[in-house]
N, C-alpha and C. Protein backbone atom coordinates (compact mmCIF):
# COMPACT_ATOMS: atom_id res chain seq x y z
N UNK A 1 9.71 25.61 16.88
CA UNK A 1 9.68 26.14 15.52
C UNK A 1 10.33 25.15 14.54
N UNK A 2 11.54 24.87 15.09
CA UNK A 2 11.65 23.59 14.06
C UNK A 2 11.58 22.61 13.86
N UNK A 3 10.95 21.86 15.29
CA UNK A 3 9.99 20.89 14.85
C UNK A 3 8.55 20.78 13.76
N UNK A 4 8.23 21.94 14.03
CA UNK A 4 7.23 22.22 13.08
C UNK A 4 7.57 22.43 11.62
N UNK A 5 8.68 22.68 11.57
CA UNK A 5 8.87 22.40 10.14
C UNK A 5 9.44 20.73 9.84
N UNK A 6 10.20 20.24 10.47
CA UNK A 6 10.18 18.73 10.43
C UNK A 6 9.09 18.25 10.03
N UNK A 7 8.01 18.48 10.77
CA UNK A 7 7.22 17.65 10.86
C UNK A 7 6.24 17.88 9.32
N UNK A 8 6.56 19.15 8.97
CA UNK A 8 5.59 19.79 7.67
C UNK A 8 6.28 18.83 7.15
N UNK A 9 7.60 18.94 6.64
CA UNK A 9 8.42 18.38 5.81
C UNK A 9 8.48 16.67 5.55
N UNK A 10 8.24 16.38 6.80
CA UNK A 10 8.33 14.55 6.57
C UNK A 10 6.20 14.59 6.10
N UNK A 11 5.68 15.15 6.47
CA UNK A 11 4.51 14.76 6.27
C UNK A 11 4.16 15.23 4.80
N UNK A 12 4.62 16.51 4.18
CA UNK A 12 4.55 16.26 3.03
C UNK A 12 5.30 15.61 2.28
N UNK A 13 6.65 14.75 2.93
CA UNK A 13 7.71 13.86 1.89
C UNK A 13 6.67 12.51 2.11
N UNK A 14 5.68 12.34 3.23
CA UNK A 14 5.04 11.05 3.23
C UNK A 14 3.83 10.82 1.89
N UNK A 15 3.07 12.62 1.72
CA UNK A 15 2.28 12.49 1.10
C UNK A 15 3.13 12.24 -0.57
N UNK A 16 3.95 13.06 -0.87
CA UNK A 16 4.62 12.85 -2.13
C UNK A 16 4.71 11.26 -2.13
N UNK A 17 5.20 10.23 -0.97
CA UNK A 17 5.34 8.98 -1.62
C UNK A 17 3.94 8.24 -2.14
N UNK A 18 3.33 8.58 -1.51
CA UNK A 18 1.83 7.68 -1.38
C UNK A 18 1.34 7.92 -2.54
N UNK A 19 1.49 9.48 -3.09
CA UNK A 19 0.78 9.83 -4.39
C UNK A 19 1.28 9.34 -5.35
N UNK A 20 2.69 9.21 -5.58
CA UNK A 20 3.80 9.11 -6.23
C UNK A 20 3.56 7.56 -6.50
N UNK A 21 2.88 6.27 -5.87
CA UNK A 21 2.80 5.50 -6.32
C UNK A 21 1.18 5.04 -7.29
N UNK A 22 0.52 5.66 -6.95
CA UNK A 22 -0.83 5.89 -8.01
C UNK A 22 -0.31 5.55 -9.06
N UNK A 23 -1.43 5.03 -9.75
CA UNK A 23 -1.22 4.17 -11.16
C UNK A 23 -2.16 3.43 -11.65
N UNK A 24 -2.46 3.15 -12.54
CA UNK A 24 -3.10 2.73 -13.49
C UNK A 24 -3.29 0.95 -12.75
N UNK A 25 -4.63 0.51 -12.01
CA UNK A 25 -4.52 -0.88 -11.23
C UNK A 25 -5.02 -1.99 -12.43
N UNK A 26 -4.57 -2.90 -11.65
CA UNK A 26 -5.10 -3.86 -12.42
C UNK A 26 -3.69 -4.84 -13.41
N UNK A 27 -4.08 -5.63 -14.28
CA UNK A 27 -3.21 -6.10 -15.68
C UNK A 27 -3.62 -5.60 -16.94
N UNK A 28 -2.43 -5.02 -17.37
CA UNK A 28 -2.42 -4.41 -18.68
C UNK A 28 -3.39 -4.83 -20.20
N UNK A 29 -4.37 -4.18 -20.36
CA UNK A 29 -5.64 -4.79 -21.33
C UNK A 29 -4.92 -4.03 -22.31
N UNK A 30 -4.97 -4.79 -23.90
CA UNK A 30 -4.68 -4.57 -25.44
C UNK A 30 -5.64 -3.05 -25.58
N UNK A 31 -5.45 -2.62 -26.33
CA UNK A 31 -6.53 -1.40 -26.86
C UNK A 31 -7.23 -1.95 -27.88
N UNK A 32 -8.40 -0.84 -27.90
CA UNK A 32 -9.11 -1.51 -28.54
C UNK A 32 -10.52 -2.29 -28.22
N UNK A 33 -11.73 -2.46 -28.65
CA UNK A 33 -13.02 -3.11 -28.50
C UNK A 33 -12.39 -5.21 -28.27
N UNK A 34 -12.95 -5.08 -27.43
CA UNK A 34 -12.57 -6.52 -27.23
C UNK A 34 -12.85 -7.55 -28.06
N UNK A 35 -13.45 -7.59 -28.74
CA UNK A 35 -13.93 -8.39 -29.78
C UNK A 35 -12.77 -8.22 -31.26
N UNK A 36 -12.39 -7.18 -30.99
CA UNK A 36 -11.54 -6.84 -32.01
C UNK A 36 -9.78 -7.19 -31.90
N UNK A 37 -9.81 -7.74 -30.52
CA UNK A 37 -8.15 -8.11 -30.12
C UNK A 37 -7.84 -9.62 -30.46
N UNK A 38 -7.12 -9.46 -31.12
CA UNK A 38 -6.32 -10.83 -32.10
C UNK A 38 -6.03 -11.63 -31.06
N UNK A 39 -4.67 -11.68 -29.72
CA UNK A 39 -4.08 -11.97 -29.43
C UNK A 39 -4.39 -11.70 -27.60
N UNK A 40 -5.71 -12.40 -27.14
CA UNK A 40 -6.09 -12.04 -25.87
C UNK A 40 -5.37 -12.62 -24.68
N UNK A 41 -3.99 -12.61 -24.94
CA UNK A 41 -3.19 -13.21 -23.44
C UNK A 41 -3.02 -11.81 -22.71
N UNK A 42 -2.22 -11.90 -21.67
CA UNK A 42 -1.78 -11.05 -21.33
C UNK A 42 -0.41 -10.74 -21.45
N UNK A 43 -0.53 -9.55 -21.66
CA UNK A 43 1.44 -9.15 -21.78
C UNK A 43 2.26 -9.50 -20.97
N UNK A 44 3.50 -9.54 -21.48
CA UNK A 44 4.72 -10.18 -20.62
C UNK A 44 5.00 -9.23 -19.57
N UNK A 45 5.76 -9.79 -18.68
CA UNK A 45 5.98 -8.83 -17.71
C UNK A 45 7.67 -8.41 -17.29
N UNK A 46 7.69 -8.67 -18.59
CA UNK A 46 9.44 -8.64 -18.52
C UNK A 46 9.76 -7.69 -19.60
């Protein structure tokens, strides 16, 4: 019995991490129509 809850428990603390890192992929693009961005570097990362 209480392994079975262990095991609920780490497997949903595994799924919380995995989800928990989702995000937006890629490098950060200006807003906006591309033709219309002044300043086409990419942002700092600091």
């Amino acid at each position: 019995m209480a392994g079975r809850k262990l095991a609920a428990v780490m497997l949903l603390l595994c799924a919380v991490l995995v989800l928990s890192a989702c995000g937006k992929r890629g490098t950060p693009q200006p807003p906006g129509p591309p033709d219309q961005v002044t300043f086409p570097r990419v942002y700092p990362t600091r």
